[in-house]
Structure formats: C-alpha cells, structure tokens
C-alpha atoms as a PDB file:
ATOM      1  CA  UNK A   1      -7.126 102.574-123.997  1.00  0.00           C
ATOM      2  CA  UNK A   2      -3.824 102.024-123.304  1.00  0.00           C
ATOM      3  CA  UNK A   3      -2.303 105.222-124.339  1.00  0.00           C
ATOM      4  CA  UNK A   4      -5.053 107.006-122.560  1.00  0.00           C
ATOM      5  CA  UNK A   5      -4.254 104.895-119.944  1.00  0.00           C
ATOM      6  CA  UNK A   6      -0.793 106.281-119.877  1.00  0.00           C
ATOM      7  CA  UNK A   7      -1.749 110.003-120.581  1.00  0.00           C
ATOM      8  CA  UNK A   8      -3.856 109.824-117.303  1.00  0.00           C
ATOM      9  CA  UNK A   9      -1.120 108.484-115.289  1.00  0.00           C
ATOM     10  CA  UNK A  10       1.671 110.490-116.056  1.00  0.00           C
ATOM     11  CA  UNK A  11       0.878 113.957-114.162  1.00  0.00           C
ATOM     12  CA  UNK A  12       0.840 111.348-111.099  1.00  0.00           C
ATOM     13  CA  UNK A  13       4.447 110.207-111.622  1.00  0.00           C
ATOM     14  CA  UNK A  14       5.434 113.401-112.558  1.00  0.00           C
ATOM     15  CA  UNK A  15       4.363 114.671-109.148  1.00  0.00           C
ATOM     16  CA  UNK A  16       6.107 111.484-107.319  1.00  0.00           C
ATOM     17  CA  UNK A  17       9.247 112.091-108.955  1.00  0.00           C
ATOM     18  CA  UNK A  18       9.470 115.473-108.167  1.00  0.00           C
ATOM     19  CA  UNK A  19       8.425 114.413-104.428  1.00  0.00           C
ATOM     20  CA  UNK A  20      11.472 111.574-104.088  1.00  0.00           C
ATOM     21  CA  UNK A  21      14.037 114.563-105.821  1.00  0.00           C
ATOM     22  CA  UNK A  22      12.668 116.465-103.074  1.00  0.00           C
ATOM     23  CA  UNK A  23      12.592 113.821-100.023  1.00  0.00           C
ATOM     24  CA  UNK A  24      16.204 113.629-101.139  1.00  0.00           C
ATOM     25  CA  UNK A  25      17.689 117.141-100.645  1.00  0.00           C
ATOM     26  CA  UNK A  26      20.326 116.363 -97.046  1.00  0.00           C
ATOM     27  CA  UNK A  27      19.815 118.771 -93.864  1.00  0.00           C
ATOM     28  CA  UNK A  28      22.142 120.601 -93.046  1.00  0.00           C
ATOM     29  CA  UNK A  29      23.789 117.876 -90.430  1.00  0.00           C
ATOM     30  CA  UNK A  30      23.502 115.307 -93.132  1.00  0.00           C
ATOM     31  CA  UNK A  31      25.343 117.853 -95.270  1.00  0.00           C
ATOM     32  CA  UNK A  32      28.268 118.385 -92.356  1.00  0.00           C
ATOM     33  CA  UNK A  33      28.656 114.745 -91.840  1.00  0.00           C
ATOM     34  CA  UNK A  34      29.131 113.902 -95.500  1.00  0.00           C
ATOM     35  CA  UNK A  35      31.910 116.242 -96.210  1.00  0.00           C
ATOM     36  CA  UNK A  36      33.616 115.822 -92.817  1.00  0.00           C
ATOM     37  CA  UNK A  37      33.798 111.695 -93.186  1.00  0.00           C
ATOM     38  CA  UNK A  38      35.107 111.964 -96.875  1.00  0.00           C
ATOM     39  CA  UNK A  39      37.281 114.772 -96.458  1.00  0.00           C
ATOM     40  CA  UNK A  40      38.424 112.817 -93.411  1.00  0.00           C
ATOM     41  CA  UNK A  41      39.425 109.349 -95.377  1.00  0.00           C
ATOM     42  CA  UNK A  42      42.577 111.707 -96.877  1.00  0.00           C
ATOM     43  CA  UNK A  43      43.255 113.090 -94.456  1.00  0.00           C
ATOM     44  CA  UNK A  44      44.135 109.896 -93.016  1.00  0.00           C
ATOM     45  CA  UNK A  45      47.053 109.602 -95.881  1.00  0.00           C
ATOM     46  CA  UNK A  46      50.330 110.790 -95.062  1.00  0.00           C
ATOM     47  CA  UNK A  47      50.711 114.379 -97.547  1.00  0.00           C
ATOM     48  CA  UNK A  48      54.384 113.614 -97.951  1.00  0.00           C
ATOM     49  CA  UNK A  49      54.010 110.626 -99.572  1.00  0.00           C
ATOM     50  CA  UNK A  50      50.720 110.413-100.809  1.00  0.00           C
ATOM     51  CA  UNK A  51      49.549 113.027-103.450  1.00  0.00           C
ATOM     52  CA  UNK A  52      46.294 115.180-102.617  1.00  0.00           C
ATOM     53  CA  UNK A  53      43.388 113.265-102.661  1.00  0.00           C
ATOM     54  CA  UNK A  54      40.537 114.196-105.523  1.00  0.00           C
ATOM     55  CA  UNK A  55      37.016 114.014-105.790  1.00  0.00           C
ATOM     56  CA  UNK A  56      35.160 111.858-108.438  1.00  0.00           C
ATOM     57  CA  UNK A  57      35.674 115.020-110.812  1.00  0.00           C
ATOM     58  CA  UNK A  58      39.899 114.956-110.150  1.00  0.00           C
ATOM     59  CA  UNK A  59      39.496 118.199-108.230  1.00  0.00           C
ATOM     60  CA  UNK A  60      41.632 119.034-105.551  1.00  0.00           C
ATOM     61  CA  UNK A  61      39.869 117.387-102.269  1.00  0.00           C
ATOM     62  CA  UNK A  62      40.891 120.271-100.444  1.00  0.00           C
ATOM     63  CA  UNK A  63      39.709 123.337-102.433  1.00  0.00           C
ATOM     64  CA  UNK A  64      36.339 121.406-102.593  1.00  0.00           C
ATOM     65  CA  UNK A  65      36.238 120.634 -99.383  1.00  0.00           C
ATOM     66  CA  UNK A  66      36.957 124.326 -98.427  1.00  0.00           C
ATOM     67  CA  UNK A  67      34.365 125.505-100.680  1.00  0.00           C
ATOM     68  CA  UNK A  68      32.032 123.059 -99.339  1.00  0.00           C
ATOM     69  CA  UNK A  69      32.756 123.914 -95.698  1.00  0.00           C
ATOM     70  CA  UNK A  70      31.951 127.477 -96.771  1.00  0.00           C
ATOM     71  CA  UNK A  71      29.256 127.037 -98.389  1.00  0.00           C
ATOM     72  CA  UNK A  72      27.779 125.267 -95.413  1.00  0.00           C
ATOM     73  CA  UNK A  73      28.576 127.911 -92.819  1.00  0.00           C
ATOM     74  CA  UNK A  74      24.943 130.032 -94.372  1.00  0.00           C
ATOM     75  CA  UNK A  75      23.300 126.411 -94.021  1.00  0.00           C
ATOM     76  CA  UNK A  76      23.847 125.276 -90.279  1.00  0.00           C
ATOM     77  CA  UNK A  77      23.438 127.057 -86.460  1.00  0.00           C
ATOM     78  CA  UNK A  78      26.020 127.945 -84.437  1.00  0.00           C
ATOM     79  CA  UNK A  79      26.235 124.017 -82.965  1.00  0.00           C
ATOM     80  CA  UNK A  80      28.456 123.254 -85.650  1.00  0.00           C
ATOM     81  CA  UNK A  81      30.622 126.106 -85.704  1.00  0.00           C
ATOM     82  CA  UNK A  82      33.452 124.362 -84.156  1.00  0.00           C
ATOM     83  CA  UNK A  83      33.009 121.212 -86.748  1.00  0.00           C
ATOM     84  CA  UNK A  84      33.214 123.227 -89.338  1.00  0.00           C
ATOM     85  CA  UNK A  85      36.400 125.640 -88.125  1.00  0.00           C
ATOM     86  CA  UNK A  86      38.346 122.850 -87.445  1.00  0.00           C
ATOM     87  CA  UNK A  87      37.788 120.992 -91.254  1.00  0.00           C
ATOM     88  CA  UNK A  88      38.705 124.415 -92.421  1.00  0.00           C
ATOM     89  CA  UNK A  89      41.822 124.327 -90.655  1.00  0.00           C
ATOM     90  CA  UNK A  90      42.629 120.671 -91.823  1.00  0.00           C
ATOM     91  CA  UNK A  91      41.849 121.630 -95.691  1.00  0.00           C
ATOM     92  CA  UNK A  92      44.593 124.728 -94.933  1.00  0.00           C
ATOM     93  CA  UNK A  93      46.931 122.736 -93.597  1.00  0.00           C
ATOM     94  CA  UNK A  94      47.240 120.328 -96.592  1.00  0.00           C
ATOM     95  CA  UNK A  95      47.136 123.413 -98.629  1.00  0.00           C
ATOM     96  CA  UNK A  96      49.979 124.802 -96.945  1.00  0.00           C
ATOM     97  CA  UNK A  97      47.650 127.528 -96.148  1.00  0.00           C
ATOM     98  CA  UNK A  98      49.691 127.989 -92.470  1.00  0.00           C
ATOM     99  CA  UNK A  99      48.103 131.274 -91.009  1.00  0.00           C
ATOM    100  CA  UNK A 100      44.878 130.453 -92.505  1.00  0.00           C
ATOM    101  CA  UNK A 101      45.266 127.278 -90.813  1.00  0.00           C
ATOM    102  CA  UNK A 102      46.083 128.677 -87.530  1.00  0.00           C
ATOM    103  CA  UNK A 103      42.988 131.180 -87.195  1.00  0.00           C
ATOM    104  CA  UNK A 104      40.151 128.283 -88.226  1.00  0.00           C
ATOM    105  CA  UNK A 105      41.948 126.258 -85.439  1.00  0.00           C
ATOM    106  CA  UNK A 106      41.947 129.421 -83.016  1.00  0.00           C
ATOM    107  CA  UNK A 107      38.527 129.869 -83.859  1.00  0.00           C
ATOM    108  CA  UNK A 108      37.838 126.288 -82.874  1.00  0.00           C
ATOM    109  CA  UNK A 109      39.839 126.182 -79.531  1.00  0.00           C
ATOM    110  CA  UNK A 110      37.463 129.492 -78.650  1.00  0.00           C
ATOM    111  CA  UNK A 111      34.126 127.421 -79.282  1.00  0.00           C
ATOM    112  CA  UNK A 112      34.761 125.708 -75.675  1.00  0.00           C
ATOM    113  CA  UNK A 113      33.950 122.198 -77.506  1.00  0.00           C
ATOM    114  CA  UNK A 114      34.887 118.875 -77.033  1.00  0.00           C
ATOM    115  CA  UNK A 115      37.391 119.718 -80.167  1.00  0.00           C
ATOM    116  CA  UNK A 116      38.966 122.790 -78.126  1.00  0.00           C
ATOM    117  CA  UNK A 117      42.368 120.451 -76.934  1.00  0.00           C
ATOM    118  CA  UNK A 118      42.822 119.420 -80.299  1.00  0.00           C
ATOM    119  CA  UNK A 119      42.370 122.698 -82.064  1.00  0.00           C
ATOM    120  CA  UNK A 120      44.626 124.309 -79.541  1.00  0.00           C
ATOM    121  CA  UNK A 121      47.633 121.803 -80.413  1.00  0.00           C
ATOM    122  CA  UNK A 122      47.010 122.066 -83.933  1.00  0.00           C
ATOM    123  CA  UNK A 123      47.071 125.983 -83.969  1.00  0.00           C
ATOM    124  CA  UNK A 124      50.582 125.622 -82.455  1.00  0.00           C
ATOM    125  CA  UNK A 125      52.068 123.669 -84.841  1.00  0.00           C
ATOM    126  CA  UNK A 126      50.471 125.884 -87.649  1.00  0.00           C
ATOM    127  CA  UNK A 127      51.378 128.864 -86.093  1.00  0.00           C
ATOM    128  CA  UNK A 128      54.950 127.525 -85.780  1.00  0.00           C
ATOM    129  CA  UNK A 129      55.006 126.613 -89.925  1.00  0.00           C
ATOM    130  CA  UNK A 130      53.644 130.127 -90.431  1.00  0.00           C
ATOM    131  CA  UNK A 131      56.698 131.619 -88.542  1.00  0.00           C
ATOM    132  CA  UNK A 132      59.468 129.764 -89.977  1.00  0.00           C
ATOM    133  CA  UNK A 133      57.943 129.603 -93.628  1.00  0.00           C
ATOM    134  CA  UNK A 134      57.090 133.103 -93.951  1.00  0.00           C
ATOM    135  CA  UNK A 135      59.199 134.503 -96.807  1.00  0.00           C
ATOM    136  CA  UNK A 136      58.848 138.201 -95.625  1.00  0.00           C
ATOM    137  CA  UNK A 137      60.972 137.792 -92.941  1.00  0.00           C
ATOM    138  CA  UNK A 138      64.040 136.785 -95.103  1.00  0.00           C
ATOM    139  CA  UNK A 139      66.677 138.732 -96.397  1.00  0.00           C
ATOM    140  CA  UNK A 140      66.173 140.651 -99.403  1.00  0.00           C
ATOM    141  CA  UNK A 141      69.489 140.561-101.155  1.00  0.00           C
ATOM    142  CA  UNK A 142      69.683 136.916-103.165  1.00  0.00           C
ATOM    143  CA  UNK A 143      72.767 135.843-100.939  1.00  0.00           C
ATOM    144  CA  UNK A 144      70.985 136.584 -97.752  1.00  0.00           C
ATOM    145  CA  UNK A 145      67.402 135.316 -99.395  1.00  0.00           C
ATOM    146  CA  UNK A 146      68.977 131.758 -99.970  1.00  0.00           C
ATOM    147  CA  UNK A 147      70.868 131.793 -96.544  1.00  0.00           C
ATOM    148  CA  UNK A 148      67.546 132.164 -94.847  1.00  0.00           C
ATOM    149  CA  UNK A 149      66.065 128.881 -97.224  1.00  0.00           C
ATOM    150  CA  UNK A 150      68.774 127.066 -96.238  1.00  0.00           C
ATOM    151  CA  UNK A 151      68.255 127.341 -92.578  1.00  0.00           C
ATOM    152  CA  UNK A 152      64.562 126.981 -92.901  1.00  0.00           C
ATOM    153  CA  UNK A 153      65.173 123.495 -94.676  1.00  0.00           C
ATOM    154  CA  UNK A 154      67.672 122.838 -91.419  1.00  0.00           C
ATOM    155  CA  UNK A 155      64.859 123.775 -89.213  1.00  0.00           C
ATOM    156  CA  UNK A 156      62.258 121.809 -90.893  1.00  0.00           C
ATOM    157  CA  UNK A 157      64.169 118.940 -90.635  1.00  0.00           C
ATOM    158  CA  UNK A 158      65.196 119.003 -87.008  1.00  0.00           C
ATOM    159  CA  UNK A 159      61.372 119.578 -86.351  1.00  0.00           C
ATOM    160  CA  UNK A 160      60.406 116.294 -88.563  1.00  0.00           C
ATOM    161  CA  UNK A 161      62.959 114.083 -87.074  1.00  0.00           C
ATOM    162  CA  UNK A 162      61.322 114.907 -83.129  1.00  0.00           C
ATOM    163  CA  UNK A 163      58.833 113.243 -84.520  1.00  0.00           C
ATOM    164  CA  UNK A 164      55.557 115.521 -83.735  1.00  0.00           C
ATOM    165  CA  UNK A 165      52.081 114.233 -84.097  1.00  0.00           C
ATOM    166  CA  UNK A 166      50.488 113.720 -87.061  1.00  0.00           C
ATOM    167  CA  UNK A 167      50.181 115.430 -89.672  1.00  0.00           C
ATOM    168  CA  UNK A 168      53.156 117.820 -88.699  1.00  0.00           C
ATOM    169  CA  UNK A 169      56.098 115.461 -89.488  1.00  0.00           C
ATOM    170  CA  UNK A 170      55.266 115.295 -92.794  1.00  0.00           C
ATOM    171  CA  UNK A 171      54.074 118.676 -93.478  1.00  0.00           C
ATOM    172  CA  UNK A 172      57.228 119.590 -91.864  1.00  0.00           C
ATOM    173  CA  UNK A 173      59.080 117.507 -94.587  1.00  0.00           C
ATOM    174  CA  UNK A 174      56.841 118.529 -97.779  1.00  0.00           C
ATOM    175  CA  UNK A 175      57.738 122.186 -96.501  1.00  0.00           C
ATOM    176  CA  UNK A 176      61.379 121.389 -96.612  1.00  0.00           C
ATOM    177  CA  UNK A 177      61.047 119.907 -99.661  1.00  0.00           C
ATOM    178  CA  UNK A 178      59.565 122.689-101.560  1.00  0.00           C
ATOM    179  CA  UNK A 179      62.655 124.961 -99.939  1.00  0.00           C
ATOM    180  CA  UNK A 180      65.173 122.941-101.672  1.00  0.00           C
ATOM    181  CA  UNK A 181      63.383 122.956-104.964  1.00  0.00           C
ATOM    182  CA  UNK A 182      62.755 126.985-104.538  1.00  0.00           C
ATOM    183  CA  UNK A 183      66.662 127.047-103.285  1.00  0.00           C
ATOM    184  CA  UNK A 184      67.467 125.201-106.559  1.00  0.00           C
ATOM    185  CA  UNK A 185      65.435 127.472-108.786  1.00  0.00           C
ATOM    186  CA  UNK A 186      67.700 130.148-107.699  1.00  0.00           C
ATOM    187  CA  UNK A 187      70.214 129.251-107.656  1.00  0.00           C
ATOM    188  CA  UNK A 188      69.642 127.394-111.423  1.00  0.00           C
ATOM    189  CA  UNK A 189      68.599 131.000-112.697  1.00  0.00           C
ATOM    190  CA  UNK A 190      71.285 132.879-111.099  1.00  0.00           C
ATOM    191  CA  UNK A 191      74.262 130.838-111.468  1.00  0.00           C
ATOM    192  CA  UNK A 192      75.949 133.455-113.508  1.00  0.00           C
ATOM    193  CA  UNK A 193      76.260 135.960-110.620  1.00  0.00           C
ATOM    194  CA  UNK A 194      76.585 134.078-107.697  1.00  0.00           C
ATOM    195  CA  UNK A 195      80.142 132.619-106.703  1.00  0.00           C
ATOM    196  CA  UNK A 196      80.320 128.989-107.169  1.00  0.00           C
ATOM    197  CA  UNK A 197      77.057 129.120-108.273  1.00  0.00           C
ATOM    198  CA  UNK A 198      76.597 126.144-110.905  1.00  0.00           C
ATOM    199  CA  UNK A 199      78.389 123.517-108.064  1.00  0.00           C
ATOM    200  CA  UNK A 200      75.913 125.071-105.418  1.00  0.00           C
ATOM    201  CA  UNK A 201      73.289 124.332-107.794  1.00  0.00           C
ATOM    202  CA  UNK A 202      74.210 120.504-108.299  1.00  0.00           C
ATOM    203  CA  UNK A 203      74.944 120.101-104.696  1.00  0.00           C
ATOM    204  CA  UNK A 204      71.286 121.312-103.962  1.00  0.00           C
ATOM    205  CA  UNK A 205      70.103 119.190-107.130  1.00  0.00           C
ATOM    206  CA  UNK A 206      71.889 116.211-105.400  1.00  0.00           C
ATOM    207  CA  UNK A 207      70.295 116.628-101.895  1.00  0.00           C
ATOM    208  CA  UNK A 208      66.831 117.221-103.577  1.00  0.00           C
ATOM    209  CA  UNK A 209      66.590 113.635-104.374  1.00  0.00           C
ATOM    210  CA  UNK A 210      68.160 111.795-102.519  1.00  0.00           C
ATOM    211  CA  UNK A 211      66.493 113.539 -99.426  1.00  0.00           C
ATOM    212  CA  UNK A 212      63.013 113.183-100.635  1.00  0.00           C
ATOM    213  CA  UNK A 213      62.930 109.713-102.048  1.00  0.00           C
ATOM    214  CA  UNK A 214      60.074 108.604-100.127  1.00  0.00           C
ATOM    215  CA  UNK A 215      58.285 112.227-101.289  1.00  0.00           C
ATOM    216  CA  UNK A 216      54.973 112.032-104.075  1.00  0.00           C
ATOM    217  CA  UNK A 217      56.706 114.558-105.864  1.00  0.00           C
ATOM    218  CA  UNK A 218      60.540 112.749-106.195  1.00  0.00           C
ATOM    219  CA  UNK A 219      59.866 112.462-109.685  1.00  0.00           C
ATOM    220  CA  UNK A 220      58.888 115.702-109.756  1.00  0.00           C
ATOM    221  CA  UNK A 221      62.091 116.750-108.279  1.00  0.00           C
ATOM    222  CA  UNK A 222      64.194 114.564-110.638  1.00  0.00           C
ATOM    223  CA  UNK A 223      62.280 116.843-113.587  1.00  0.00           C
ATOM    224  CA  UNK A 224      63.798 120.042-111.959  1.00  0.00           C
ATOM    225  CA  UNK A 225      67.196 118.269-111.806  1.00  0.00           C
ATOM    226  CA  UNK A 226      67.701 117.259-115.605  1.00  0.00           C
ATOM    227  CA  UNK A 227      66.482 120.509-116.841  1.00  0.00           C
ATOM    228  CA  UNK A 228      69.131 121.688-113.969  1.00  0.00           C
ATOM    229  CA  UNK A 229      71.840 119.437-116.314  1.00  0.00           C
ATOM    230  CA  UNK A 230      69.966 119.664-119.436  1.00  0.00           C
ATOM    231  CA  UNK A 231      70.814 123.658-118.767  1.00  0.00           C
ATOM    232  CA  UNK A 232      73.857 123.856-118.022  1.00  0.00           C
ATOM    233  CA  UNK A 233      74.777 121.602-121.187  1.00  0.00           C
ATOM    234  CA  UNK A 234      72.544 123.806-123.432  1.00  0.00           C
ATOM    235  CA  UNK A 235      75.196 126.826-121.550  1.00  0.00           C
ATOM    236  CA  UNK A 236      77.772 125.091-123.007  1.00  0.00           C
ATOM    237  CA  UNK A 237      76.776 125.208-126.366  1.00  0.00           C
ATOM    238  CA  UNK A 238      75.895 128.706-126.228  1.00  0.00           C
ATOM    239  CA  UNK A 239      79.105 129.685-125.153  1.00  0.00           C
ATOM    240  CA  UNK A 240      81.283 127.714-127.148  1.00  0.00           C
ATOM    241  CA  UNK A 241      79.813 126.225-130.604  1.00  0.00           C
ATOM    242  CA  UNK A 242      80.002 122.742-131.391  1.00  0.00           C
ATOM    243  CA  UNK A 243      81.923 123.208-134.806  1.00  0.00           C
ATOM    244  CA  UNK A 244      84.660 125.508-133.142  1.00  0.00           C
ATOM    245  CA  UNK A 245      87.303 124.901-131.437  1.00  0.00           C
ATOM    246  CA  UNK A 246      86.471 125.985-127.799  1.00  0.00           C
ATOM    247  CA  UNK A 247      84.290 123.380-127.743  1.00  0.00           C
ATOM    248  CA  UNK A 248      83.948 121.576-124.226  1.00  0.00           C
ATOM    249  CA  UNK A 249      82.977 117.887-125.296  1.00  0.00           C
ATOM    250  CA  UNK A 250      84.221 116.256-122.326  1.00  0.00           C
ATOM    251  CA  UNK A 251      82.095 118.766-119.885  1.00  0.00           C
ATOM    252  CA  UNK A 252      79.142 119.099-121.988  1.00  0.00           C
ATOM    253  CA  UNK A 253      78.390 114.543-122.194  1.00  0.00           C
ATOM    254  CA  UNK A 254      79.158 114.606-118.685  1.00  0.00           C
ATOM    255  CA  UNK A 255      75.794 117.395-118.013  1.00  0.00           C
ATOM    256  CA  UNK A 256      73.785 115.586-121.145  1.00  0.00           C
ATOM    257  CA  UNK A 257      74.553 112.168-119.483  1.00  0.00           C
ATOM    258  CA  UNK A 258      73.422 113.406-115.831  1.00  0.00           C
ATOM    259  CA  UNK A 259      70.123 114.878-117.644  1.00  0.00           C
ATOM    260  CA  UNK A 260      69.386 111.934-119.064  1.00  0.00           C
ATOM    261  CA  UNK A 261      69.485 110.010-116.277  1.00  0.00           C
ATOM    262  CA  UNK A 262      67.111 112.143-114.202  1.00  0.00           C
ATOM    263  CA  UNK A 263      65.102 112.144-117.180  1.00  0.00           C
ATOM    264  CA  UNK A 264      64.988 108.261-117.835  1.00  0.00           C
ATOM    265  CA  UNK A 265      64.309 107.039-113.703  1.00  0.00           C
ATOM    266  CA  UNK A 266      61.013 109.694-114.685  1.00  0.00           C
ATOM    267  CA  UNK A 267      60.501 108.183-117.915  1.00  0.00           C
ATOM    268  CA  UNK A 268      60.622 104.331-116.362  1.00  0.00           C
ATOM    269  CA  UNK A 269      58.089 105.980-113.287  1.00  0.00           C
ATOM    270  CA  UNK A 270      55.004 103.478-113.904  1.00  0.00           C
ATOM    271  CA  UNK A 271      51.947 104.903-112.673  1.00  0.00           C
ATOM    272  CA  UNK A 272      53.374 108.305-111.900  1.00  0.00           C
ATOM    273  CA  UNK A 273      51.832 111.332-113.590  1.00  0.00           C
ATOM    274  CA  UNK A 274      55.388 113.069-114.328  1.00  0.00           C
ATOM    275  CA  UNK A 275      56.126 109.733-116.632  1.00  0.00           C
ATOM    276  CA  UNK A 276      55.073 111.496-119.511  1.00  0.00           C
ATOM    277  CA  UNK A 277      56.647 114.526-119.463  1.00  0.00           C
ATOM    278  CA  UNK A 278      59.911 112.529-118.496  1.00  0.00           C
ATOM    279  CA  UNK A 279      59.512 110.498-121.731  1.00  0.00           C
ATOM    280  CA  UNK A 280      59.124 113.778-123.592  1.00  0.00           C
ATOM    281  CA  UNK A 281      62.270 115.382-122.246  1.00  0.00           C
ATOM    282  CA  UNK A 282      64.061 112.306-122.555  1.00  0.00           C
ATOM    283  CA  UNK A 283      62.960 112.584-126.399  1.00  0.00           C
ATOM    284  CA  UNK A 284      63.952 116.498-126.699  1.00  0.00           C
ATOM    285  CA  UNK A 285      67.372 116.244-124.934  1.00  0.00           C
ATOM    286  CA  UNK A 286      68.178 113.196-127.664  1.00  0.00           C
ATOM    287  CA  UNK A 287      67.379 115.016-130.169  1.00  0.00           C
ATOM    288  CA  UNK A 288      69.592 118.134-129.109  1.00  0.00           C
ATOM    289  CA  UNK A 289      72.145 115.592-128.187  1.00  0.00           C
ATOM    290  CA  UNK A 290      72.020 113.945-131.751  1.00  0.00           C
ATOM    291  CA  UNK A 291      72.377 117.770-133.285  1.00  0.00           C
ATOM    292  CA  UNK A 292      75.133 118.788-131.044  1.00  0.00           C
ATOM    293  CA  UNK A 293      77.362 115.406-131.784  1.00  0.00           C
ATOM    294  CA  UNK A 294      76.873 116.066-135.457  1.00  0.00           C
ATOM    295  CA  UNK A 295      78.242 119.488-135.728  1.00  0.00           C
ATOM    296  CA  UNK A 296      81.027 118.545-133.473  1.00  0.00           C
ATOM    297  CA  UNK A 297      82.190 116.011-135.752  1.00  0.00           C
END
C-alpha cells in the first residue's frame, strides 16, 4: 500500500515541481535590477587599487555583466533603455573599453531620463580617455611612438592629480600605468637600437614601481622589472661567456641582484596572485645564477 501509495503521488509532485521551477523564472525588471545592484557593489571599488571584481564562477564581472546587459536588451521595453546604456557604459569603462564607453553613455544622455546629467558627464570624461589613449594618433617611427607614451603618461597624471569625480582619477592612473609598462616593453625589446636604451629602460623600470605602489597590479609591475634585470644579465652572458675572459662579473651580480629583488618583494606578496610566479622566477634566476658562478670560477 505504501509503494502504491507513492506511485500515485508522484505525477502530483512532479507537476508542483515543475510549477515552483516555473513560478521562479525573474521578469524582465527583476532581471535588470539583479545585474544592475551586483554589478553596482564593484563598481563601488576603486579599479586602481582593487582588482576586477568576479562572479561566483571567477569570471570577469564585467564581460558578464556586458553579456548580461545584452542579453537583456531582447528581454525588456524601451523604459529601460537608458538603465541598461548606462551599465553598458560602466562595464566599458572598467574594461578600458573608452569609445565604447562613450557611445552607451551618449546613448543614455539622448534617452531624456533622470540618468541624462550623469551620462552626459561621464561621456566627457570617456571621450577625453579615448582621445589621449588612442594609439593611432602616435607617431609611427619607435622614437616618436615612445615620445607620444611618454606624454600621454604626463597627461594622465596631471588629469588624476585635479582630482575628477569618480571613477576617472583612477582610471586616469590605471591608464598611465599600463603606458609605462607598454613604454618599458619597448624599450626592454629594443634596447639594442635605441641610444641609451638599456638606462632608459631602468629609469622607466624604476618609475613603474615606485609610481604605482598603491596599484593591484604593483606586483605585477615588479614581474616586468626583474625579467627587465634578469635580461639584461642573461645579455651579458651571451655576449661575453662566463669561462672567458671578457667576462663582466661585476656588471652582471649587480643586474642578477636587482632581479632578484623584484623577484623576492613578489615572492614574499601574501595573498597576491603574482606570488607564485614570483617564487618560480626567483627559483629559475638561482638556478642560472648558480650555473653562471660555476663556470666563472
């Protein structure tokens, strides 16, 4: 009796469970409002200093955000047209998506909403990144190309320290930040041609940290200067061998010593992502350093 019991029962909560799955599918409001108040608690974090924010997957808040914006947009009237412009815009600006940026928050200002003042000020400032950042407007010989970095980072900088509203200061300082590390890179991988390039290099190396110590990515930036030092030792090597007599030894400690410090502050970085890789470059540049000491004996 009691398995019949059962057997008679269960179409019934099969059709009650299928019921609550359905009672709980959101409208489309209930859809806008959950994405805009999560996506909102990061972008209450400062992006210089905070890394992006994830999801409970570790994606990128801001891609799914974007994507969930989007797919919204088939989902909702024209009523929330403006809500969902101006989310886009946010997502694009933490992205460093500037032009992108600038057209969801034109498209906003041109609703007429309540969100039309605040759109308007924040397609200013994004239409101001997109000028200065856009890399198609710089020289094209490598001299000229790294002149034009250079007073982009001096730009960036004198727009952070007027102090505009929030979020632009620190997108204005992420922005410089990631011109002195593309600056370095050039530098790094052209110091052969370029006149004075490997002091240029260290100069920039120098600046890189000690400018962005308050950055989420310092440690990243500490990375890029040991393999900056690691490099130039390894150049060393290459051009004069250990065992001869050419050999640099004073020169080539001082670069192993200066990579190994970058290499260690990553390495001691508790809780930071990049700690890993610093141990593991910390590990590799011993064991070059052990190889090169024993041939020079």
């Amino acid at each position: 009796m009691a398995i019949l019991f059962i057997f008679h029962l269960s179409p019934f909560i099969f059709l009650f469970a299928c019921s609550r799955a359905a009672d709980q599918a959101p409208y489309p409001h209930e859809s806008v409002l959950t994405v805009v108040m999560e996506l909102k608690m990061f972008l209450a974090q400062d992006p210089y200093r905070r890394a992006p924010g994830t999801d409970l997957e570790g994606r990128n808040i801001y891609r799914v955000s974007l994507a969930r914006l989007d797919a919204l947009k088939g989902l909702t009237g024209p009523e929330y047209a403006d809500v969902l412009a101006f989310a886009r815009g946010e997502c694009l600006e933490r992205l460093g998506e500037w032009t992108k940026a600038a057209a969801a928050f034109d498209e906003t200002e041109k609703a007429g909403t309540k969100l039309s003042d605040a759109a308007r000020q924040r397609a200013a400032s994004a239409h101001r990144m997109a000028e200065m950042a856009d890399r198609g407007r710089f020289e094209t010989t490598l001299e000229g190309y790294l002149n034009d970095l250079e007073v982009l980072e001096r730009r960036l900088d004198e727009w952070a320290e007027s102090k505009p509203a929030f979020p632009y200061e620190s997108l204005a300082r992420a922005e410089r930040e990631r011109a002195q590390e593309e600056r370095l890179r050039l530098l790094l991988q052209n110091r052969l041609v370029l006149k004075d390039g490997v002091a240029r290099a260290a100069a920039v190396a120098a600046a890189l940290v000690e400018q962005n110590g308050g950055s989420w990515r310092v440690n990243q930036d500490r990375l890029l200067q040991g393999e900056m030092f690691e490099t130039l030792a390894r150049d060393l090597t290459a051009a004069n061998r250990p065992e001869g007599m050419g050999f640099k030894a004073e020169a080539w400690t001082a670069w192993v010593e200066r990579a190994r410090e970058a290499y260690r502050q990553v390495a001691q970085a508790d809780g930071d992502p990049a700690k890993p890789e610093g141990q593991a470059r910390l590990r590799v540049l011993d064991t070059y350093a052990m190889r090169i000491k024993s041939q020079a004996k």
